[in-house]
N, C-alpha and C. Protein backbone atom coordinates (compact mmCIF):
# COMPACT_ATOMS: atom_id res chain seq x y z
N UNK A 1 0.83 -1.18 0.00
CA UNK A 1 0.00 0.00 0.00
C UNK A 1 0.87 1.24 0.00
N UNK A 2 0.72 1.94 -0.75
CA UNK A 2 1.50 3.25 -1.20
C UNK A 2 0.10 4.50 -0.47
N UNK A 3 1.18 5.88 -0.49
CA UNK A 3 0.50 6.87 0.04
C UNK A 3 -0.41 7.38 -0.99
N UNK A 4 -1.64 7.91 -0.69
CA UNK A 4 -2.29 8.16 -1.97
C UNK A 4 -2.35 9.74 -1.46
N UNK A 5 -1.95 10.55 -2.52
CA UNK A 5 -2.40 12.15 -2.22
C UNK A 5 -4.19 12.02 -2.29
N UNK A 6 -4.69 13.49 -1.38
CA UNK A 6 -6.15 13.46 -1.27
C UNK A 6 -6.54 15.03 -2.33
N UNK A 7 -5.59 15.23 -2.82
CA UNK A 7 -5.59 16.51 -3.49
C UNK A 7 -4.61 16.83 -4.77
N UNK A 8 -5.48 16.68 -5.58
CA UNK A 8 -4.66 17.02 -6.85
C UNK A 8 -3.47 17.71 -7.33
N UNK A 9 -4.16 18.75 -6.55
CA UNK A 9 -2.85 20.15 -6.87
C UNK A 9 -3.12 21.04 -8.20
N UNK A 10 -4.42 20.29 -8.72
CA UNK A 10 -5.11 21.19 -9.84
C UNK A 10 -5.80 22.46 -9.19
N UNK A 11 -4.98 23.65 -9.55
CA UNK A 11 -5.57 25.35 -9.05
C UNK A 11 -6.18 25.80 -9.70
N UNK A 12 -6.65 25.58 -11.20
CA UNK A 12 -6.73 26.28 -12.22
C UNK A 12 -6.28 27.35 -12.63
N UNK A 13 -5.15 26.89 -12.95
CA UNK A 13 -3.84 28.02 -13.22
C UNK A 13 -4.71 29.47 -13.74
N UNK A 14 -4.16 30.42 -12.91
CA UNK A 14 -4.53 31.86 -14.06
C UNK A 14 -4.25 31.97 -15.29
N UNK A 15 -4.36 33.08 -15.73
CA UNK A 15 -3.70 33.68 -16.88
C UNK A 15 -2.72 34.60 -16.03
N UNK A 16 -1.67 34.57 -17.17
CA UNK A 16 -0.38 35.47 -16.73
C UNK A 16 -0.91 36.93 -16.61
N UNK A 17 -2.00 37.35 -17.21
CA UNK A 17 -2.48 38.54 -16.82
C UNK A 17 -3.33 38.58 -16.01
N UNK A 18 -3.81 37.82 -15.40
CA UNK A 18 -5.23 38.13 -14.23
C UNK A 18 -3.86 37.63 -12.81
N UNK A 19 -3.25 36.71 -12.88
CA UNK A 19 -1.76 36.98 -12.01
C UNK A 19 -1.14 38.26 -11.76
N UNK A 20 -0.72 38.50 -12.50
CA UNK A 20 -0.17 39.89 -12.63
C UNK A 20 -0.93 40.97 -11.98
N UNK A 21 -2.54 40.95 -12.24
CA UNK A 21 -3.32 41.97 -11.73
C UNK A 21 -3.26 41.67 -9.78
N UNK A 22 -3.91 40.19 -9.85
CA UNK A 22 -3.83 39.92 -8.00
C UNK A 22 -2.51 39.83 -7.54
N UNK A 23 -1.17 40.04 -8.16
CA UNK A 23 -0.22 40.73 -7.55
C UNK A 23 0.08 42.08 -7.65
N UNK A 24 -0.23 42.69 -8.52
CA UNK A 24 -0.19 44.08 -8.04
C UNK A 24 -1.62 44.38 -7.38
N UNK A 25 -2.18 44.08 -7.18
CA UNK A 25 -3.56 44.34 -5.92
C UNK A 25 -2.91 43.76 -4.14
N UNK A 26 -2.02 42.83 -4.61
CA UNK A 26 -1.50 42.13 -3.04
C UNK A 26 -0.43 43.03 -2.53
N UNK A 27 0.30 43.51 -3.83
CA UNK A 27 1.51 44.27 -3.33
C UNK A 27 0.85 45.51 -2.95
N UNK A 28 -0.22 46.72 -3.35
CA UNK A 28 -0.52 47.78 -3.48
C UNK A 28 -0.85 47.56 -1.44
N UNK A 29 -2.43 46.59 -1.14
CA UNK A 29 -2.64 46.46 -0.20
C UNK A 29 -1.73 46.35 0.92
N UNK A 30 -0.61 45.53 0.61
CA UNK A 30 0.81 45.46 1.33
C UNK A 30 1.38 46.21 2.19
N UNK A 31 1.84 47.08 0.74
CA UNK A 31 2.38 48.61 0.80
C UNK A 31 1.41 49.48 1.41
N UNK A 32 -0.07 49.30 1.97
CA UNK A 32 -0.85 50.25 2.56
C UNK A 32 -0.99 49.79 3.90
N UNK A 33 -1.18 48.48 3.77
CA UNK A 33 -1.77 48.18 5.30
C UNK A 33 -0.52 48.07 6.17
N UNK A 34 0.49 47.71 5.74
CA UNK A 34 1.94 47.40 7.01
C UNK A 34 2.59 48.88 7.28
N UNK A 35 2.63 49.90 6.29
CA UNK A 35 3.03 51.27 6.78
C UNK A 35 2.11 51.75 7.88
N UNK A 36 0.66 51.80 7.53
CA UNK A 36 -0.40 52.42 8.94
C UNK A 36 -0.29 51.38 9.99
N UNK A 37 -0.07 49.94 9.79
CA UNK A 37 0.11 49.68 11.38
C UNK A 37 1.18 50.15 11.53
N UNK A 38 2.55 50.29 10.95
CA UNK A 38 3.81 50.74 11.59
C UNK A 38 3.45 52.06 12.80
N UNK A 39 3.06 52.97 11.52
CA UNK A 39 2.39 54.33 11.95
C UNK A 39 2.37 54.50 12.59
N UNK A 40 0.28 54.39 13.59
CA UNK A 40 -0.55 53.78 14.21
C UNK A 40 0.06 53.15 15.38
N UNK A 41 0.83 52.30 15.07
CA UNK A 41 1.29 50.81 16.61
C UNK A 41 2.21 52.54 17.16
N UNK A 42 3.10 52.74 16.27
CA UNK A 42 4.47 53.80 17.12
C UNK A 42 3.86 54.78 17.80
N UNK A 43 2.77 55.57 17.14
CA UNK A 43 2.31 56.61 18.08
C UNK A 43 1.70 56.47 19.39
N UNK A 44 0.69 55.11 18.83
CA UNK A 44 -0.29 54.74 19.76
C UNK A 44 0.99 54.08 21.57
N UNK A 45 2.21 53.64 21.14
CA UNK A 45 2.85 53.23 21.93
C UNK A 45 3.65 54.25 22.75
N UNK A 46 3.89 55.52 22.02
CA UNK A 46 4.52 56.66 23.08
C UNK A 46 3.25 57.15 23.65
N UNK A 47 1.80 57.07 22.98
CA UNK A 47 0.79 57.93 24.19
C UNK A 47 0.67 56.73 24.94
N UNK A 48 0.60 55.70 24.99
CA UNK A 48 0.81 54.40 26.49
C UNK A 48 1.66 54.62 27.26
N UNK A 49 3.20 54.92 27.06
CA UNK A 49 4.15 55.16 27.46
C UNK A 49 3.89 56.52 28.10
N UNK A 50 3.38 57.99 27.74
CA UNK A 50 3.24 58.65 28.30
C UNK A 50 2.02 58.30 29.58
N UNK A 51 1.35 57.96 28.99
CA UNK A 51 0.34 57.99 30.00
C UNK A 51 0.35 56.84 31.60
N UNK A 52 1.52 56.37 31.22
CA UNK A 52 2.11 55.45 32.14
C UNK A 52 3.36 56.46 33.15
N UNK A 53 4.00 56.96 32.12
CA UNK A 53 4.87 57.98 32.81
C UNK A 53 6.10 57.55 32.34
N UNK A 54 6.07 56.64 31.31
CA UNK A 54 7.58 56.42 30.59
C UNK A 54 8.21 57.28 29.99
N UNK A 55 7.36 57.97 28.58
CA UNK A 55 7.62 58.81 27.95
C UNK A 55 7.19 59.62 27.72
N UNK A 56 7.24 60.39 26.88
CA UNK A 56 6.44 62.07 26.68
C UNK A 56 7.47 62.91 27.67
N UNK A 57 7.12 64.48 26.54
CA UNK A 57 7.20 65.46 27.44
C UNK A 57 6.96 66.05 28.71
N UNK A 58 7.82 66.04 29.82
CA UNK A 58 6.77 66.24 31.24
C UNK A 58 6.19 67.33 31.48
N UNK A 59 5.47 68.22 31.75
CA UNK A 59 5.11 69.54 32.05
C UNK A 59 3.79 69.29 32.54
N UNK A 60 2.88 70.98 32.79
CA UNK A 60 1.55 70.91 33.50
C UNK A 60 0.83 70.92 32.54
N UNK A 61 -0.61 70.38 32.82
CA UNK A 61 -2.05 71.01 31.67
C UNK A 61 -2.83 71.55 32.62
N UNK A 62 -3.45 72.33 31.76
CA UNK A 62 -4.06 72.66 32.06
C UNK A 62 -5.27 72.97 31.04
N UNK A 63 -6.83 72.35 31.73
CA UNK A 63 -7.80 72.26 30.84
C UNK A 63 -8.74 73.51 30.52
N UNK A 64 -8.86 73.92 29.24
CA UNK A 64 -9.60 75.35 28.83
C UNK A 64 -10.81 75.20 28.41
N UNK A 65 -11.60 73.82 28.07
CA UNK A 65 -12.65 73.76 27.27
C UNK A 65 -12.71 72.41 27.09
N UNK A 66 -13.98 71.78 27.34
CA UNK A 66 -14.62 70.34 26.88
C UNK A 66 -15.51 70.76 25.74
N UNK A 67 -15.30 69.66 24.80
CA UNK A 67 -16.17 69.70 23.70
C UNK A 67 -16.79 68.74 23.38
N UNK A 68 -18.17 68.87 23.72
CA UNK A 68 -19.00 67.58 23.48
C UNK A 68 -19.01 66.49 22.10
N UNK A 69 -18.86 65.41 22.18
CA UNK A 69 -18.57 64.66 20.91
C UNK A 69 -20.38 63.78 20.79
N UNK A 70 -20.04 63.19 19.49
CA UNK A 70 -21.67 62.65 19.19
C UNK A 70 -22.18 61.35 19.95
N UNK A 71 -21.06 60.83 20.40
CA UNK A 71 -21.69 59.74 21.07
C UNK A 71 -21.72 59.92 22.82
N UNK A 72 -21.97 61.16 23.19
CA UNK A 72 -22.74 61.02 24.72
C UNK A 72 -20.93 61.64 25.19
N UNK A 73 -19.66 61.13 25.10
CA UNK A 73 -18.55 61.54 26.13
C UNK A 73 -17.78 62.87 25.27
N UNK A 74 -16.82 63.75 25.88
CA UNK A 74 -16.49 64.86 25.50
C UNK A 74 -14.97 65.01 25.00
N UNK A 75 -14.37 65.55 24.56
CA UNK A 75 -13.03 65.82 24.64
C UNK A 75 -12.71 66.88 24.98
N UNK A 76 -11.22 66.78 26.03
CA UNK A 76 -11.05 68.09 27.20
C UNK A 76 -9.95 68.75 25.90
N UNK A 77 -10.12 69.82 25.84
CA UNK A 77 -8.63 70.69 25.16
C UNK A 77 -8.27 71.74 26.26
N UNK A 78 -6.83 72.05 25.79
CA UNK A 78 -6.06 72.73 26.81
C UNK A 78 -4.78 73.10 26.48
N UNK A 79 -4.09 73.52 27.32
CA UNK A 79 -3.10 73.91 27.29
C UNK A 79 -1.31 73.57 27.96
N UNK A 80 -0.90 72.62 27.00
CA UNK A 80 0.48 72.01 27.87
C UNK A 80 1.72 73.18 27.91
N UNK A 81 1.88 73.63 29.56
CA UNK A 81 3.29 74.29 29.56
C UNK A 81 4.58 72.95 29.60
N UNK A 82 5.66 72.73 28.95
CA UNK A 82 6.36 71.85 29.30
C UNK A 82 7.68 72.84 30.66
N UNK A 83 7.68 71.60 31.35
CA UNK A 83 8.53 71.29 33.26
C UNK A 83 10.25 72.05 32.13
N UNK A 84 10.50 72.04 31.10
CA UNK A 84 12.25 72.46 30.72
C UNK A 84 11.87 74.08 30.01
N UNK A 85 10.91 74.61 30.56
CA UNK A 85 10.49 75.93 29.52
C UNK A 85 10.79 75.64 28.47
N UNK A 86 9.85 74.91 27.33
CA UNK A 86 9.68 74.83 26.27
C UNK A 86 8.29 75.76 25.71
N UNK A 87 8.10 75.34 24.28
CA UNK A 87 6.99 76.43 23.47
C UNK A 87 5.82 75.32 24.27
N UNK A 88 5.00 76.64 24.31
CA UNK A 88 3.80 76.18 25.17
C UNK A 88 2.92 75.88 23.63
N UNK A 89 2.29 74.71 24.45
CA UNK A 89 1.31 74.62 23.53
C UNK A 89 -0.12 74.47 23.52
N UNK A 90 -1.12 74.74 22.39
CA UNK A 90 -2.54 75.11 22.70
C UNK A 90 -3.55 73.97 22.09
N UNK A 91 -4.56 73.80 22.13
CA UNK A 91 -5.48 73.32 21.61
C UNK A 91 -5.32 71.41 21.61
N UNK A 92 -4.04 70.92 23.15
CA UNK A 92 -3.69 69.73 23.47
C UNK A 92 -4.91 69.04 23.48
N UNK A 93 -5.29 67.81 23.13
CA UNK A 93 -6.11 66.81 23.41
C UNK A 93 -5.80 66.33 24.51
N UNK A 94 -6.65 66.21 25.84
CA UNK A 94 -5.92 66.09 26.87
C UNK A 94 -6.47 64.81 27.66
N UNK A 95 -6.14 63.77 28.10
CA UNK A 95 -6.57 62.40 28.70
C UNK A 95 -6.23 62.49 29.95
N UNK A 96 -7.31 62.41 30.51
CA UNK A 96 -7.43 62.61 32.17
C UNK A 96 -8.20 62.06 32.85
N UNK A 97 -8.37 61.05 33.83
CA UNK A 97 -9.22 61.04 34.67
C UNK A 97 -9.85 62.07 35.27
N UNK A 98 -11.52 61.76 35.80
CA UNK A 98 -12.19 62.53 36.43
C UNK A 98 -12.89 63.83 35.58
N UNK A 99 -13.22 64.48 36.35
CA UNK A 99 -13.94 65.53 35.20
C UNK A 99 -13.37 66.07 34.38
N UNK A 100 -13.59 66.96 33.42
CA UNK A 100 -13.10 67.70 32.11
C UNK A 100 -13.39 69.68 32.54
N UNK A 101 -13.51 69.56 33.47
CA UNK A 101 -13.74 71.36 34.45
C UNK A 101 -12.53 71.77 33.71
N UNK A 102 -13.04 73.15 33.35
CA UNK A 102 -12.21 74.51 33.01
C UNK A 102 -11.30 74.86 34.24
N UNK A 103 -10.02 74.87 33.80
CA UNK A 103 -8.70 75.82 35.30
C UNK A 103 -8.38 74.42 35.64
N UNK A 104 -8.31 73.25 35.52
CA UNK A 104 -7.82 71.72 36.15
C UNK A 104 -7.08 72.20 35.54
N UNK A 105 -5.25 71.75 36.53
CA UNK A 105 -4.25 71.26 36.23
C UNK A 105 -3.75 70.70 37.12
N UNK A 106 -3.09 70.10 36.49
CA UNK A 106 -2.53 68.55 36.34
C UNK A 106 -1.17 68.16 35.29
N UNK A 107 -0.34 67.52 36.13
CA UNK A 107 0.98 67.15 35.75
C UNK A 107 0.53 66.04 34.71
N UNK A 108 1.39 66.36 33.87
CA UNK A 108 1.35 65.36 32.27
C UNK A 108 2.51 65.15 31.95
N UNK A 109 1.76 64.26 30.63
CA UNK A 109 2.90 64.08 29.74
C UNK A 109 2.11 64.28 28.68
N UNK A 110 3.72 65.05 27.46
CA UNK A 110 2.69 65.54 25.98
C UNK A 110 3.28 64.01 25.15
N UNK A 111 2.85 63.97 24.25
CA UNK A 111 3.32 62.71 22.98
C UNK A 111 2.95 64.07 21.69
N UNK A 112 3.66 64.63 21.20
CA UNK A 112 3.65 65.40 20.01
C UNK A 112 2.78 65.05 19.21
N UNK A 113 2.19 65.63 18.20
CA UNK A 113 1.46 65.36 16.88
C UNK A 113 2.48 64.86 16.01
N UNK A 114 2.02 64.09 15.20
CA UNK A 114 2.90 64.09 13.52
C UNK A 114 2.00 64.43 12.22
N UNK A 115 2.66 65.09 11.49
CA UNK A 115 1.53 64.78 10.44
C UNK A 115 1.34 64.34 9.60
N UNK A 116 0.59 63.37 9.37
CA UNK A 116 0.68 62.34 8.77
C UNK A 116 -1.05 62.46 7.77
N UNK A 117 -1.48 61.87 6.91
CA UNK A 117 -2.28 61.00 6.68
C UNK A 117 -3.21 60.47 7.67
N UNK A 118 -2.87 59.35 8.54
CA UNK A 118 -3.68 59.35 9.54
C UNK A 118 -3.89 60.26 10.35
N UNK A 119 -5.70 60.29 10.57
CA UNK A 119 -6.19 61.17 11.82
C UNK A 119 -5.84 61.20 13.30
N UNK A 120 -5.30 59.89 13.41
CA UNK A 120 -5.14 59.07 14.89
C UNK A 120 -3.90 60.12 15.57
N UNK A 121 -2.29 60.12 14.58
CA UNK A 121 -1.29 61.33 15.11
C UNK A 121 -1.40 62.62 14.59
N UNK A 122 -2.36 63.02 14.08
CA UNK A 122 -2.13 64.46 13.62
C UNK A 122 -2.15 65.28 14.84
N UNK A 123 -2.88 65.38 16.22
CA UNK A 123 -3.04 66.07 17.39
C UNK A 123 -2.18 65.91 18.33
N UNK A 124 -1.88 67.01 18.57
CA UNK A 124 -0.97 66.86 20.55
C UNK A 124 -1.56 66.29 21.38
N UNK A 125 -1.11 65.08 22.52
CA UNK A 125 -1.77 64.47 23.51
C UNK A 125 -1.33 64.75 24.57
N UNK A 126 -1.59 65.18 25.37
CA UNK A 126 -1.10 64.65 26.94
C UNK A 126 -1.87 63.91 27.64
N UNK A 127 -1.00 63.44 28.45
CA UNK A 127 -2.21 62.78 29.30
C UNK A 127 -1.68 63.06 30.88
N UNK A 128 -2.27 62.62 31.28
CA UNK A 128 -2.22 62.86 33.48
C UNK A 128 -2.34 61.74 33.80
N UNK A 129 -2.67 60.72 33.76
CA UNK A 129 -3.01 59.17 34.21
C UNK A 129 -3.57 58.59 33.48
N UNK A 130 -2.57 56.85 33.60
CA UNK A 130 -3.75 56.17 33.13
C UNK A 130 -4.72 55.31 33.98
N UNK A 131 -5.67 56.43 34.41
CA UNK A 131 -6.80 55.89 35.65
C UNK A 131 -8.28 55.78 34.81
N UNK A 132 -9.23 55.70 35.31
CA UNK A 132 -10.32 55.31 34.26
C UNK A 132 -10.65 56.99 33.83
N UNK A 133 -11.32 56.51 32.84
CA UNK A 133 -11.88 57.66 31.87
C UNK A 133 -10.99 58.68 31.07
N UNK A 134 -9.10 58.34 31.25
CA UNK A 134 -8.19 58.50 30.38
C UNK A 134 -7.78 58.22 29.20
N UNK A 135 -8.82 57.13 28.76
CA UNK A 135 -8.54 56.63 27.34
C UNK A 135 -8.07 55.98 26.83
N UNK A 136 -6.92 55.43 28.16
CA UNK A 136 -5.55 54.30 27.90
C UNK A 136 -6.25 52.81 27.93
N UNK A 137 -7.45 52.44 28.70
CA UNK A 137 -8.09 51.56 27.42
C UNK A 137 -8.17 51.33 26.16
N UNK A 138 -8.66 52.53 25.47
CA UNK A 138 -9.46 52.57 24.32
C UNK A 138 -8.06 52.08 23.43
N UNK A 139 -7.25 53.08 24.09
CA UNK A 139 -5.72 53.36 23.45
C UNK A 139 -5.21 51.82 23.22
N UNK A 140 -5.28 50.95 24.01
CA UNK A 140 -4.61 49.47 24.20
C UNK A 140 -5.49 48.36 23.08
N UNK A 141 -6.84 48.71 23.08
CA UNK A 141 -7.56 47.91 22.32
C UNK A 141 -7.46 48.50 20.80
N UNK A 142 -7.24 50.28 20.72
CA UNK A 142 -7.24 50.35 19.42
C UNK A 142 -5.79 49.63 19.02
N UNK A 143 -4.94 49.82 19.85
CA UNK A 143 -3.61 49.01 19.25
C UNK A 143 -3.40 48.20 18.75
N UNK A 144 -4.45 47.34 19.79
CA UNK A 144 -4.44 45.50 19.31
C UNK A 144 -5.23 45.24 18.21
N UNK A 145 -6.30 45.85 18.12
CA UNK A 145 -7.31 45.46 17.09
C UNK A 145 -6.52 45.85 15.72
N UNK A 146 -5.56 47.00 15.62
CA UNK A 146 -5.38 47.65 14.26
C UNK A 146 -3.95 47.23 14.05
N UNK A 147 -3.52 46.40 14.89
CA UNK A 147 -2.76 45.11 14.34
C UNK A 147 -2.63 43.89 14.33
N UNK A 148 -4.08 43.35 14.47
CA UNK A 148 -4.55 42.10 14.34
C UNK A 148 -4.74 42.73 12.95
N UNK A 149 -5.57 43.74 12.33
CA UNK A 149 -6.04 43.65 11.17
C UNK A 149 -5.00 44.36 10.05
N UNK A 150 -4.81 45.10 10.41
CA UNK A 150 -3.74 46.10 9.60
C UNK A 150 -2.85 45.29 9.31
N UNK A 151 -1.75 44.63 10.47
CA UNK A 151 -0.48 44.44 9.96
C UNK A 151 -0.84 42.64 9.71
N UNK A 152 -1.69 42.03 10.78
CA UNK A 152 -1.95 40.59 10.24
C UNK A 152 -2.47 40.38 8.63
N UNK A 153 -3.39 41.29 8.07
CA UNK A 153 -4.08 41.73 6.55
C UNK A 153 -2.62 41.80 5.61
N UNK A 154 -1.63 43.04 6.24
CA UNK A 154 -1.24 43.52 5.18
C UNK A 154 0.17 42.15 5.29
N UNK A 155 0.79 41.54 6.15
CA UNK A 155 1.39 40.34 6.06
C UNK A 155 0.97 39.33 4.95
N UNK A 156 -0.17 38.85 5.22
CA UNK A 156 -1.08 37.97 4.37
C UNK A 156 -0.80 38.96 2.86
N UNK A 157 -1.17 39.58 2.68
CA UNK A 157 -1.13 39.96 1.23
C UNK A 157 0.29 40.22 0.59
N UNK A 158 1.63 40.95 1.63
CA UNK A 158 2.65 40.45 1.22
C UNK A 158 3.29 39.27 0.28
N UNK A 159 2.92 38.10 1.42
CA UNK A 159 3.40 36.69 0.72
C UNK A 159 2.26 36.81 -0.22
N UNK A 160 1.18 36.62 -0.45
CA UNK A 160 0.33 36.77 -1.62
C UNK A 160 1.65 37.25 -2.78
N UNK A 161 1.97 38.59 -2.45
CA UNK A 161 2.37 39.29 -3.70
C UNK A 161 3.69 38.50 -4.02
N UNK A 162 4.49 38.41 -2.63
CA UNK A 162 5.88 36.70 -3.03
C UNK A 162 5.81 36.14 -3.65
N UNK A 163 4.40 35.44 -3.45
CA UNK A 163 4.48 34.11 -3.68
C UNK A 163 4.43 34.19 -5.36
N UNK A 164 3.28 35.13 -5.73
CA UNK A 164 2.99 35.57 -7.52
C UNK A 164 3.78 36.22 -8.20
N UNK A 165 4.24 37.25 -7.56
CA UNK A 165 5.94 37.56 -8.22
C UNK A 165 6.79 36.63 -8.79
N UNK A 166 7.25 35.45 -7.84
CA UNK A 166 7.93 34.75 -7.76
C UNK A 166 7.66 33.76 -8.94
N UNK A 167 6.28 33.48 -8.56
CA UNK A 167 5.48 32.62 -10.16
C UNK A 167 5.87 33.16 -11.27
N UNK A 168 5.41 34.28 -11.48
CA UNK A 168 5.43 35.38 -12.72
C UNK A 168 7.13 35.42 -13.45
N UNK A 169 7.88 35.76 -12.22
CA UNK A 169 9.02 35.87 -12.77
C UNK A 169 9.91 34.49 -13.64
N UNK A 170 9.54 33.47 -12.60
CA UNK A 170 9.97 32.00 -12.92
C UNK A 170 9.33 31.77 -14.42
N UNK A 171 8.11 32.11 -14.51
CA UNK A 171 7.53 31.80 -16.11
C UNK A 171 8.32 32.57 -16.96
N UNK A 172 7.93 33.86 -16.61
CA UNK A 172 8.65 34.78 -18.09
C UNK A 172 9.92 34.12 -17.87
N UNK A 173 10.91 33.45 -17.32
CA UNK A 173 11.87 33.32 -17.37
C UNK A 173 12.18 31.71 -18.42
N UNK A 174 11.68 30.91 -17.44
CA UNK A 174 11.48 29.47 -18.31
C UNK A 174 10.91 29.82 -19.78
N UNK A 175 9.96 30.70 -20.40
CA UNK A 175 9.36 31.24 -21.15
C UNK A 175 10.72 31.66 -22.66
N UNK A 176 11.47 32.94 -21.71
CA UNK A 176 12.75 33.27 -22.34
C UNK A 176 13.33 32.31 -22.77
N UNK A 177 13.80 31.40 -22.09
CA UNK A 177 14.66 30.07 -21.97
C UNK A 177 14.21 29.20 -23.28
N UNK A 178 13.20 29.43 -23.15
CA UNK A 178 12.41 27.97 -24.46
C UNK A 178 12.67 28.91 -25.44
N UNK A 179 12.21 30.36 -25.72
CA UNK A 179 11.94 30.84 -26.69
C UNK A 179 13.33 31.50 -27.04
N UNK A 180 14.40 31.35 -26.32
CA UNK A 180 15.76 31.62 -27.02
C UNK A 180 16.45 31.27 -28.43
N UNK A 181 17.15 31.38 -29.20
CA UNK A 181 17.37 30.52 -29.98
C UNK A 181 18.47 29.83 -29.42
N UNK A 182 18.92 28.62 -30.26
CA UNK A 182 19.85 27.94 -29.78
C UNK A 182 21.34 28.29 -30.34
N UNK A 183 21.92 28.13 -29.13
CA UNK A 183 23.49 28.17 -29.10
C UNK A 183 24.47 27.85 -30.21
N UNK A 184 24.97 28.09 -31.38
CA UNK A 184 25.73 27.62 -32.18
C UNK A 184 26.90 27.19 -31.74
C-alpha cells in the first residue's frame, strides 16, 4: 500500500495577466496596510508610554474647554506648559481622569502630533493618568485590534504578492529560456 495524495494540486492556473493583476492588488494592499500599522502601533505606543509615565514630554495642563462629541462623552482641550520651559502649547487633546472642568491642572505628559495621513497622530496628547476615563483603554484595544487587522491583513497579502511575483518571474523566465534561440 502506497501513500495516496487526497488533493490534486489542480488550481486552475490563471492567466499570466489576471496573475499579474492579484499581484499588483496584493503588493498595493501590502504597501498600505503594514506602513499604517507601523504608523498607528508607534504613536499609539509613546501615548501608552506617556500615560504610564515612561515617555512624553513632562510639564503641566491645564484644561480650557470640553467639547461635546456625538456619542454622549467629551473631549477636554487645553493647554500644555512643558517642566524644561519649552513652546507652550494650545489646543492639546488632553486624557485625564475625572472631570473635564475649566482651570484643572494637572501634571502630564505631551506625545507630540505628527503629520501624517492618519487622523489618529495628527493632534498633541497629553495625558495625566492612566486611571479610568483617560482613554488608555481605548488606546490598548485600538492598538491590538489595528494590528490584528492592519499588519496581520497587510502580512497575508505580502506573501500573496511573493508568492505571484515569484510565479510570474519563474515563467517569463522558463518562457525566455524555451523561446531563445539555440546556441551555435
Amino acid at each position: 500500500m502506497g501513500w495516496r495524495r487526497a488533493w490534486s494540486g489542480d488550481t486552475g492556473r490563471l492567466s499570466p495577466g489576471k496573475a499579474f493583476v492579484v499581484f499588483l492588488a496584493s503588493a498595493v494592499l501590502a504597501c498600505v496596510l503594514i506602513p499604517a500599522s507601523v504608523r498607528f502601533s508607534g504613536h499609539e505606543l509613546r501615548a501608552l508610554g506617556a500615560a504610564y509615565g515612561w515617555t512624553g514630554q513632562e510639564g503641566v495642563l491645564e484644561v480650557t474647554e470640553s467639547v461635546p462629541l456625538g456619542d454622549g462623552g467629551s473631549l477636554c482641550l487645553g493647554v500644555f506648559r512643558p517642566a524644561d520651559d519649552g513652546p507652550v502649547r494650545t489646543g492639546v487633546h488632553l486624557y485625564l481622569s475625572g472631570p473635564c472642568e475649566a482651570g484643572r491642572l494637572e501634571a502630564a505628559r505631551l506625545v507630540p502630533g505628527e503629520p501624517t495621513w492618519m487622523l489618529t497622530t495628527e493632534q498633541d496628547r497629553a495625558y495625566a493618568d492612566a486611571g479610568p476615563g483617560s482613554g488608555v483603554p481605548a488606546s490598548i484595544l485600538g492598538f491590538v485590534l489595528v494590528n490584528l487587522f492592519c499588519l496581520g491583513l497587510g502580512l497575508v497579502f505580502a506573501q500573496g504578492a511573493l508568492v505571484l511575483g515569484t510565479a510570474l518571474l519563474r515563467r517569463a523566465w522558463l518562457r525566455l529560456r524555451r523561446d531563445a534561440p539555440p546556441k551555435p
